[in-house]
C-alpha atoms as a PDB file:
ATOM      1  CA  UNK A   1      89.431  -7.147   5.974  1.00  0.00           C
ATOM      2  CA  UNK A   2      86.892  -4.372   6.128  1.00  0.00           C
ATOM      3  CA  UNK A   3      84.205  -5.328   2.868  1.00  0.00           C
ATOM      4  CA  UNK A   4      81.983  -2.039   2.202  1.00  0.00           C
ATOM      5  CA  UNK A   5      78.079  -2.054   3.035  1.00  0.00           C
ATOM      6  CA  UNK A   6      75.724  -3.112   0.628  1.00  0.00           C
ATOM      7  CA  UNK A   7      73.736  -0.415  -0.995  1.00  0.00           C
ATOM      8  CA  UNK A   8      71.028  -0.182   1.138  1.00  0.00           C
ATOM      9  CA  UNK A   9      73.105   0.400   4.188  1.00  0.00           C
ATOM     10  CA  UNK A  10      75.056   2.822   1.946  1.00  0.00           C
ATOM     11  CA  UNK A  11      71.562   4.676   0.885  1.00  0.00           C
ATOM     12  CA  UNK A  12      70.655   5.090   4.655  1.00  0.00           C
ATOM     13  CA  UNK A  13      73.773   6.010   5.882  1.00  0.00           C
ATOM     14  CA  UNK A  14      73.633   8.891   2.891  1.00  0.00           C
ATOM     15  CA  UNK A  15      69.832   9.794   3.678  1.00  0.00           C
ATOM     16  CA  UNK A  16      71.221  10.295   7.227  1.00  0.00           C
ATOM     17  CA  UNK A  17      73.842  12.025   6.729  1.00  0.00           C
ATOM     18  CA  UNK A  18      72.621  14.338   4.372  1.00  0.00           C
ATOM     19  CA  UNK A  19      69.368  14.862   6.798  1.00  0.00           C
ATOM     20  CA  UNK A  20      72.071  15.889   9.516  1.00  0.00           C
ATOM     21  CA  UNK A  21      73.813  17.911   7.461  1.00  0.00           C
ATOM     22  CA  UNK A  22      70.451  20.012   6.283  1.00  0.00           C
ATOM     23  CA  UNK A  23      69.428  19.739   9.463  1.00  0.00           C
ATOM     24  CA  UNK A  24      72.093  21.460  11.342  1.00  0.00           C
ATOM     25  CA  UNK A  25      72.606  24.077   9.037  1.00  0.00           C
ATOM     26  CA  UNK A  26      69.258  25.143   8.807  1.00  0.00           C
ATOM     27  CA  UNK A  27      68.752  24.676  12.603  1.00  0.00           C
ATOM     28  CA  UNK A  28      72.211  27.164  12.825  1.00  0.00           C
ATOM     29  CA  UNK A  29      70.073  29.577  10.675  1.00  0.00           C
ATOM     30  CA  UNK A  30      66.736  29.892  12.450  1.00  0.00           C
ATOM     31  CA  UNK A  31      68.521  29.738  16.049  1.00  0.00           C
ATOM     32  CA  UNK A  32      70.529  32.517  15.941  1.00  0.00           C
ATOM     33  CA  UNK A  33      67.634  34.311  13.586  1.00  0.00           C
ATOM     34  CA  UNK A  34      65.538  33.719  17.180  1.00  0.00           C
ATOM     35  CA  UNK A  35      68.154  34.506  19.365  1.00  0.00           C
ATOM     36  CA  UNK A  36      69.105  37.777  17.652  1.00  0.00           C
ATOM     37  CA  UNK A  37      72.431  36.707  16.485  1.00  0.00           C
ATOM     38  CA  UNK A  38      72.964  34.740  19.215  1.00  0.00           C
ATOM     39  CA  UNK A  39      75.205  32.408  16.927  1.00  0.00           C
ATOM     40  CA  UNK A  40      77.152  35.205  15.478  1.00  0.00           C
ATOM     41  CA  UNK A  41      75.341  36.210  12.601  1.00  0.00           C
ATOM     42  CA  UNK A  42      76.584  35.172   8.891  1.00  0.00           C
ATOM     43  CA  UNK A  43      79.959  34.580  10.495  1.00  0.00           C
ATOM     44  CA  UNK A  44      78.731  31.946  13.153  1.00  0.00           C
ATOM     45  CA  UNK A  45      76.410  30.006  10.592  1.00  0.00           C
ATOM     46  CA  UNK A  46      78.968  29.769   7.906  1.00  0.00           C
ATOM     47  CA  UNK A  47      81.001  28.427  10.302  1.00  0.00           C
ATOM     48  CA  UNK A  48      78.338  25.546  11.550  1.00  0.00           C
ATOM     49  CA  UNK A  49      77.862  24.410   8.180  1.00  0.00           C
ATOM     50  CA  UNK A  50      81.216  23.369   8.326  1.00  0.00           C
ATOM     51  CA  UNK A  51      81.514  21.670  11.874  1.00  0.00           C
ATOM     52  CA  UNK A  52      78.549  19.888  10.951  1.00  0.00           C
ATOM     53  CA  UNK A  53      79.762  18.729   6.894  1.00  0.00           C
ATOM     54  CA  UNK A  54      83.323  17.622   9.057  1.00  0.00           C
ATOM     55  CA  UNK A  55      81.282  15.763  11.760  1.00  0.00           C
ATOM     56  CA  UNK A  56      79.413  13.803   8.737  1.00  0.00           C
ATOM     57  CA  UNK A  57      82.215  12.860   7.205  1.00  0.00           C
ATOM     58  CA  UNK A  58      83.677  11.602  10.534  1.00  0.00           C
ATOM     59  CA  UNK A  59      80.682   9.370  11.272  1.00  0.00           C
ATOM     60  CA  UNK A  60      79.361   7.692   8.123  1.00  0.00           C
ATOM     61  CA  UNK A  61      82.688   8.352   5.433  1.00  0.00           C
ATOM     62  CA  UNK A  62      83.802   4.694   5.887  1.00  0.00           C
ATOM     63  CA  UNK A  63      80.173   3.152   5.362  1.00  0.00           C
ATOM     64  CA  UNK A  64      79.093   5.497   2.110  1.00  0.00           C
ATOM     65  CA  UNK A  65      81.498   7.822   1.556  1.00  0.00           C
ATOM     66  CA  UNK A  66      79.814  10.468   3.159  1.00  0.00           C
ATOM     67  CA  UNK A  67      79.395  12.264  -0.541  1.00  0.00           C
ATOM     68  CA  UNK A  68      76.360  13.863   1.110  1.00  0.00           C
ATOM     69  CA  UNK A  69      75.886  15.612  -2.248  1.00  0.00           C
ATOM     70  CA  UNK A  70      74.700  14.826  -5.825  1.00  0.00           C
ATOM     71  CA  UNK A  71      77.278  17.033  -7.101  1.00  0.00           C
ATOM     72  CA  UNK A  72      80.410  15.159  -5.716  1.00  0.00           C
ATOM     73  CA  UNK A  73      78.577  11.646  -6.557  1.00  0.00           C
ATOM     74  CA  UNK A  74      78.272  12.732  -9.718  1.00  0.00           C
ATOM     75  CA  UNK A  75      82.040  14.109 -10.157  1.00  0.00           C
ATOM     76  CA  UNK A  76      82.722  10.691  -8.347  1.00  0.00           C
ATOM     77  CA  UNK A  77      81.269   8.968 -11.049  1.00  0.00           C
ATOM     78  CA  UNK A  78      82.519  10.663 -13.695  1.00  0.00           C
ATOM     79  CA  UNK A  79      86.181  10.077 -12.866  1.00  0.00           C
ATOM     80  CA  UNK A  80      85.660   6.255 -12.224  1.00  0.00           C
ATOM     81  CA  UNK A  81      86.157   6.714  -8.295  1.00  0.00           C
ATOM     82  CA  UNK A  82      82.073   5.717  -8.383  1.00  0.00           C
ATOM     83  CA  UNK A  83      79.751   2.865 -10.036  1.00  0.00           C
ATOM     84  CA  UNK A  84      77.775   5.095 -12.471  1.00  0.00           C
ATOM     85  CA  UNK A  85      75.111   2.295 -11.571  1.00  0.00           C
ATOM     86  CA  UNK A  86      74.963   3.667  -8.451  1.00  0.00           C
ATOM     87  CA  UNK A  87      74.382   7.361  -8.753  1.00  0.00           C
ATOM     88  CA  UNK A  88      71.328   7.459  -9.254  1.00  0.00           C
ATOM     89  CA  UNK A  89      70.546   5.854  -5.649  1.00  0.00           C
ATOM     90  CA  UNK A  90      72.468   8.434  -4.025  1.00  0.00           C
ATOM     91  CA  UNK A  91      70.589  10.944  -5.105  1.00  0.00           C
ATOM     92  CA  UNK A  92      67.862  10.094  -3.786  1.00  0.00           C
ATOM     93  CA  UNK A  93      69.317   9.294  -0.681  1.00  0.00           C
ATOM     94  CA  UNK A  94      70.722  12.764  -0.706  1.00  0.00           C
ATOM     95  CA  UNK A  95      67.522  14.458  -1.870  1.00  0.00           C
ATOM     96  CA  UNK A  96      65.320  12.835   0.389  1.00  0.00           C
ATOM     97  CA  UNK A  97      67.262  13.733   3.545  1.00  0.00           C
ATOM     98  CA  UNK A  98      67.670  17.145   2.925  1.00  0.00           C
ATOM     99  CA  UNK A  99      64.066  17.247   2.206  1.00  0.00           C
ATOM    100  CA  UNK A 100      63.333  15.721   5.655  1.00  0.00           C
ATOM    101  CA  UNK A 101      65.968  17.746   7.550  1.00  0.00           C
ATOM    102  CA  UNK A 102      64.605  20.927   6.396  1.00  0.00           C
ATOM    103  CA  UNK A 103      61.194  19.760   6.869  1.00  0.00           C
ATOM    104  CA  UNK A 104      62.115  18.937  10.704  1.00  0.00           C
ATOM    105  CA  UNK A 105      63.420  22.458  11.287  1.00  0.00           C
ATOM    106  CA  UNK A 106      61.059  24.157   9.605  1.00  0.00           C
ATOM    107  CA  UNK A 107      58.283  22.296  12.023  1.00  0.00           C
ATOM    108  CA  UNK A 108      60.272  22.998  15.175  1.00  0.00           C
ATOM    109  CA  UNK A 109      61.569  26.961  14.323  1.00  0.00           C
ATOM    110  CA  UNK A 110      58.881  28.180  11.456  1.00  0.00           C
ATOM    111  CA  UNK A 111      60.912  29.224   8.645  1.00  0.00           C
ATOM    112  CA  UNK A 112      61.009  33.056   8.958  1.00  0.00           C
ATOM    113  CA  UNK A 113      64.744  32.578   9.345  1.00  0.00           C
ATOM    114  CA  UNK A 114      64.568  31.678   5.777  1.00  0.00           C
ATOM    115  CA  UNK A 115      66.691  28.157   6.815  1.00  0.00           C
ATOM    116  CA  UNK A 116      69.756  29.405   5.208  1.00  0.00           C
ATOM    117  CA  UNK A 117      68.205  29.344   1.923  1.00  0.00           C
ATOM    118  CA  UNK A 118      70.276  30.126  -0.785  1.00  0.00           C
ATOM    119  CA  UNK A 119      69.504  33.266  -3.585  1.00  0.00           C
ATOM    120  CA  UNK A 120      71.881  35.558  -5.510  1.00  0.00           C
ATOM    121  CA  UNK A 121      72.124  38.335  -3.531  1.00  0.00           C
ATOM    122  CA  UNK A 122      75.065  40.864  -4.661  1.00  0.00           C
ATOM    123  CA  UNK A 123      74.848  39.013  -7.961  1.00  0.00           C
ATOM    124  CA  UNK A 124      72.574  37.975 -11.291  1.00  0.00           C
ATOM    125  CA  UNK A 125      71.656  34.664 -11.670  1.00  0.00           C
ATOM    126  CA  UNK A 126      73.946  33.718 -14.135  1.00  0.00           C
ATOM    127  CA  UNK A 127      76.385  35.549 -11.943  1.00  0.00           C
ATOM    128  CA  UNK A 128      75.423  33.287  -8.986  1.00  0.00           C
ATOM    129  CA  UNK A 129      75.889  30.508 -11.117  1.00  0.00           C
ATOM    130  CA  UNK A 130      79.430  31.098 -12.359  1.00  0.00           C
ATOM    131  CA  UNK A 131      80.548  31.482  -8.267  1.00  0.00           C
ATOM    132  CA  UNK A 132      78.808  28.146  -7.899  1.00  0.00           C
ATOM    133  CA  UNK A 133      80.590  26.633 -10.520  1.00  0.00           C
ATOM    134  CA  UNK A 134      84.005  28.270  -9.103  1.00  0.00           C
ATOM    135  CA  UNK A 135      83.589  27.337  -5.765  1.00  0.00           C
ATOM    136  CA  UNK A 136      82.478  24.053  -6.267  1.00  0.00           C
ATOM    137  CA  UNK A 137      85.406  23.330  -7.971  1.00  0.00           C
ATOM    138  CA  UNK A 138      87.696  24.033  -5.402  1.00  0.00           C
ATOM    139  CA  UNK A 139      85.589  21.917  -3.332  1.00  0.00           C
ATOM    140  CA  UNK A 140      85.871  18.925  -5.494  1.00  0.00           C
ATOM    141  CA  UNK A 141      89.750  19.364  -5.876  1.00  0.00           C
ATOM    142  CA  UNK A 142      89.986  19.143  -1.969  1.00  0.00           C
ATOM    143  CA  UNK A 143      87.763  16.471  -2.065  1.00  0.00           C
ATOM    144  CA  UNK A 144      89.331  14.682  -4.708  1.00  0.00           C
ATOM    145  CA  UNK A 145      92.954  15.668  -2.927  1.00  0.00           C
ATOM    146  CA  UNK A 146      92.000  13.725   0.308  1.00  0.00           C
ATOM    147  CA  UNK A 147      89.751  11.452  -0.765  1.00  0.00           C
ATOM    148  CA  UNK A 148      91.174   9.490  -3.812  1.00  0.00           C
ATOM    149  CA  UNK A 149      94.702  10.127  -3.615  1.00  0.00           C
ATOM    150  CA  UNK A 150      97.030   7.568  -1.262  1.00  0.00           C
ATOM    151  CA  UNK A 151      99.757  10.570  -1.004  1.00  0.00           C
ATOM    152  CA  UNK A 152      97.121  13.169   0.947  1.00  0.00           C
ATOM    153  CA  UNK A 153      96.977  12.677   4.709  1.00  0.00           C
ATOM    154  CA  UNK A 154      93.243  10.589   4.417  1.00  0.00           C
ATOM    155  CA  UNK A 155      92.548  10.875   8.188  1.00  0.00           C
ATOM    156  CA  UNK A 156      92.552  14.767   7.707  1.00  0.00           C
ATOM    157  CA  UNK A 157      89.788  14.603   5.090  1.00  0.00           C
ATOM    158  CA  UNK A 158      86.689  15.715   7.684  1.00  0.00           C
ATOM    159  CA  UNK A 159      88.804  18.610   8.917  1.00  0.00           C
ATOM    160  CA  UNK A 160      90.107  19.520   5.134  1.00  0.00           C
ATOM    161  CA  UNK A 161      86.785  19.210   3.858  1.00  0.00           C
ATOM    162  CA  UNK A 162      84.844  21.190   6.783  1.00  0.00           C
ATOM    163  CA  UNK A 163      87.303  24.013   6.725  1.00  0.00           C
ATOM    164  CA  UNK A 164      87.079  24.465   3.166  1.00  0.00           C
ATOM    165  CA  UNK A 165      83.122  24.330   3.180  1.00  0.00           C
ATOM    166  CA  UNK A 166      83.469  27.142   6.006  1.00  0.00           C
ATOM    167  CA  UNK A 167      85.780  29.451   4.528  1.00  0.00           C
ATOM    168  CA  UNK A 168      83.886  29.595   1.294  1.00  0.00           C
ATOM    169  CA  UNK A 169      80.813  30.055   2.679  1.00  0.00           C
ATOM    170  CA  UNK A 170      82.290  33.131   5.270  1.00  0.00           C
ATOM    171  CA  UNK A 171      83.554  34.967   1.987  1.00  0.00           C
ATOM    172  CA  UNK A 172      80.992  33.901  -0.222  1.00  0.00           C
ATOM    173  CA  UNK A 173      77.697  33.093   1.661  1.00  0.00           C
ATOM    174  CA  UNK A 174      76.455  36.480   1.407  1.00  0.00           C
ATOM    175  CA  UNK A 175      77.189  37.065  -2.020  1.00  0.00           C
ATOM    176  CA  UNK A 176      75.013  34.024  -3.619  1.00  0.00           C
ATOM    177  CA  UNK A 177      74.746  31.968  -0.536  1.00  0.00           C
ATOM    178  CA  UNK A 178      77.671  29.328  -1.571  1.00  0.00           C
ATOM    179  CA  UNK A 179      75.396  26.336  -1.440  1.00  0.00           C
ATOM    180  CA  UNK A 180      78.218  23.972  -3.508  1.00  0.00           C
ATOM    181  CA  UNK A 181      75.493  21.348  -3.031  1.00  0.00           C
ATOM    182  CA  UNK A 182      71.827  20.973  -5.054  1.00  0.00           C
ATOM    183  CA  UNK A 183      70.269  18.952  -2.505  1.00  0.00           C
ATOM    184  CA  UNK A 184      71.683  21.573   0.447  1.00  0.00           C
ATOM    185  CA  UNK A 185      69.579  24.438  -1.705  1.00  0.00           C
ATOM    186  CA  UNK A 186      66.816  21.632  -2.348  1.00  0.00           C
ATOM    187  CA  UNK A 187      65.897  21.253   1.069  1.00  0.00           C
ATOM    188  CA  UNK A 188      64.913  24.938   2.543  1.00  0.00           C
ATOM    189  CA  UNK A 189      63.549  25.864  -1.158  1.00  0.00           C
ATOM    190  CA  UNK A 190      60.910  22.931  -0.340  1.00  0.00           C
ATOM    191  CA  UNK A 191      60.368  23.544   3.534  1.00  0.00           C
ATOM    192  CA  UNK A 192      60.073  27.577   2.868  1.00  0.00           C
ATOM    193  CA  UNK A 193      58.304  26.865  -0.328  1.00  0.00           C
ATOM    194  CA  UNK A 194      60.459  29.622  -2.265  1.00  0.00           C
ATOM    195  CA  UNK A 195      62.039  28.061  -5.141  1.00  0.00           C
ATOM    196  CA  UNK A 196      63.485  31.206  -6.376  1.00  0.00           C
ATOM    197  CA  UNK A 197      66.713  30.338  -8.846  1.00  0.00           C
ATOM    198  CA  UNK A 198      67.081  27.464  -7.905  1.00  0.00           C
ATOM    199  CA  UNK A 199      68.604  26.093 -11.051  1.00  0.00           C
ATOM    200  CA  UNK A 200      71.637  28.327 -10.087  1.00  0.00           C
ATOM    201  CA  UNK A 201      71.985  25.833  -7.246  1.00  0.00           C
ATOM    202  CA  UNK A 202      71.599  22.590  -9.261  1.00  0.00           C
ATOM    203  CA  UNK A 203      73.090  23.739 -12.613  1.00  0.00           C
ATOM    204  CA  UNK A 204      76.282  25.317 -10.926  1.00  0.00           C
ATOM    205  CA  UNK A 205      77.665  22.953  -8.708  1.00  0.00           C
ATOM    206  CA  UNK A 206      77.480  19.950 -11.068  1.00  0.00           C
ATOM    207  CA  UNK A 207      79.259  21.792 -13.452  1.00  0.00           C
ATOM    208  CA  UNK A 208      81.680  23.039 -10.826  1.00  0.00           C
ATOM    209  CA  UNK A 209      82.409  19.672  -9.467  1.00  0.00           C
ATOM    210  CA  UNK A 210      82.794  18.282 -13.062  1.00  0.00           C
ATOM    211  CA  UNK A 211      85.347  21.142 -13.381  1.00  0.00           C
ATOM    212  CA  UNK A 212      86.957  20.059 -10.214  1.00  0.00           C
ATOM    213  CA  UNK A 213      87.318  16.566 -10.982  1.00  0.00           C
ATOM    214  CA  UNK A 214      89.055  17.112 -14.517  1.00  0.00           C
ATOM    215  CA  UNK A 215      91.307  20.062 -13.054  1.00  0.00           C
ATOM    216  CA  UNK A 216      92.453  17.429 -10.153  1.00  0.00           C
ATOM    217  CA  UNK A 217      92.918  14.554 -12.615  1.00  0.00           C
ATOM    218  CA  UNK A 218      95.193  17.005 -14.771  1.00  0.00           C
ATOM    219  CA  UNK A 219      97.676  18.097 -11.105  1.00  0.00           C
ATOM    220  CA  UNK A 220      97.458  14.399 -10.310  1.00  0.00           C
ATOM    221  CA  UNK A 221      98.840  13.015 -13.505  1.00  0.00           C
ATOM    222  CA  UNK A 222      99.694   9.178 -13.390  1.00  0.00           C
ATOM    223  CA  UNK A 223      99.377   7.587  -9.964  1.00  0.00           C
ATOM    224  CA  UNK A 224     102.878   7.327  -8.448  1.00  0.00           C
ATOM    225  CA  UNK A 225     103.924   3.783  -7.673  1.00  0.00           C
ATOM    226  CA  UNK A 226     103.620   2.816  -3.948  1.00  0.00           C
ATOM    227  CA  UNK A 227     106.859   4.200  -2.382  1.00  0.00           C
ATOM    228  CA  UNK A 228     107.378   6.689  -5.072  1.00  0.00           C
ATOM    229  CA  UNK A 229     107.870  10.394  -4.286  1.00  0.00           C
ATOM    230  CA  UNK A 230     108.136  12.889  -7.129  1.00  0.00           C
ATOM    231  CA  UNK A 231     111.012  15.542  -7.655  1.00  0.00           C
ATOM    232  CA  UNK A 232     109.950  18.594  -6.853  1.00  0.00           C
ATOM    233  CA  UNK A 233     111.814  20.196  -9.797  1.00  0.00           C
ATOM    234  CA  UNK A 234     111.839  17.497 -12.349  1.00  0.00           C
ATOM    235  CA  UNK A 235     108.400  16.611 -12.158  1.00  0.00           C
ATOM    236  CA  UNK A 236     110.230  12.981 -11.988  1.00  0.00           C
ATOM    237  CA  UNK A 237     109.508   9.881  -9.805  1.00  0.00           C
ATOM    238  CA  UNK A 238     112.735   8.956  -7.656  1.00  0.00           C
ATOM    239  CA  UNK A 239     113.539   5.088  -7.511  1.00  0.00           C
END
């Protein structure tokens, strides 16, 4: 029987993954900044960020969880998929690797790119901040879709998760950035040292994700027993 790490594996495995996940995105943004586009622009970067959040989830989701965000730990928490006890920890985790992922691409490329910072751009702030909250909940009801629920295909979760990440980011990125993740907007505000609205990025996904997490528990309803399908046009469970 597989028994989970303890926490301190679980707090590396989160500081890593969250440092790879900064990391690559950021390193997606100043290389094809060098290169001239060399990545494809907004398209080819929005598209990274969500290669890299699926290839996360692939390599440390059985150890942590591979929440890789304060947002969804949070949300976790908050509908009892999560020891509250434990939050707190993974924040810091994530916080601390996006900090140091930044950091290391900010050393290697400069940060002229702007390491896919995140700033309203066709919006106000408190514009910015009710797209976060939007988007973030659709995150957190694919999330919560693949990750909590025994009827979703669980093996699909990186991909699920990856493409959604991508897809909001290609229609939203340029609008507000589509961070969906405080310590994602955390790390290049610290390495560029431009904090500008950043409390759109840490106010709006948390209240996104909460959103997520009640929406999802609502569609869910009461677990089905094991076996169980539901009617379609009932709403009923079949024997």
């Amino acid at each position: 029987m597989f028994t989970a790490p303890d926490l301190p594996r679980r707090f590396t495995a989160e500081f890593i993954g969250t440092f790879l996940l900064v990391a690559g995105g950021c390193a997606a943004a100043a290389v094809d900044f060098r290169t001239g586009g060399g990545l494809g622009g907004h398209v080819g970067v929005a598209i990274a960020w969500g290669l890299i959040v699926a290839m996360v989830i692939f390599a440390i989701g059985h150890l942590s969880g591979a929440h890789i965000n304060p947002a969804v730990t949070l949300a976790f928490a908050s509908g009892r998929h999560f020891p509250v006890r434990e939050v707190l920890p993974y924040w810091v985790a994530q916080v601390a690797g996006a900090i140091a992922g930044a950091l290391v691409i900010a050393g290697m490329f400069g940060t002229a790119s702007g390491l896919s910072r995140t700033q309203p751009v066709e919006v106000g702030d408190l514009g910015a901040v009710g797209v976060e909250v939007a988007i973030t909940a659709v995150l957190m009801l694919v999330v919560m879709a693949v990750a909590t629920d025994t009827r979703a295909q669980g093996a699909l979760a990186a991909v699920a998760i990856g493409v959604t990440v991508a897809v909001i980011g290609l229609v939203m990125g340029l609008v507000e950035g589509a961070s969906m993740n405080p310590a994602r907007s955390i790390g290049p505000a610290v390495a560029t040292g431009d904090f500008t609205a950043l409390w759109v990025y840490l106010l709006g996904p948390i209240l996104g994700a909460l959103v997520g997490v009640g929406v999802y528990a609502y569609l869910r309803g009461r677990p089905h027993p094991e076996g169980a399908q539901p009617d379609a046009e009932a709403g009923e469970e079949l024997p």
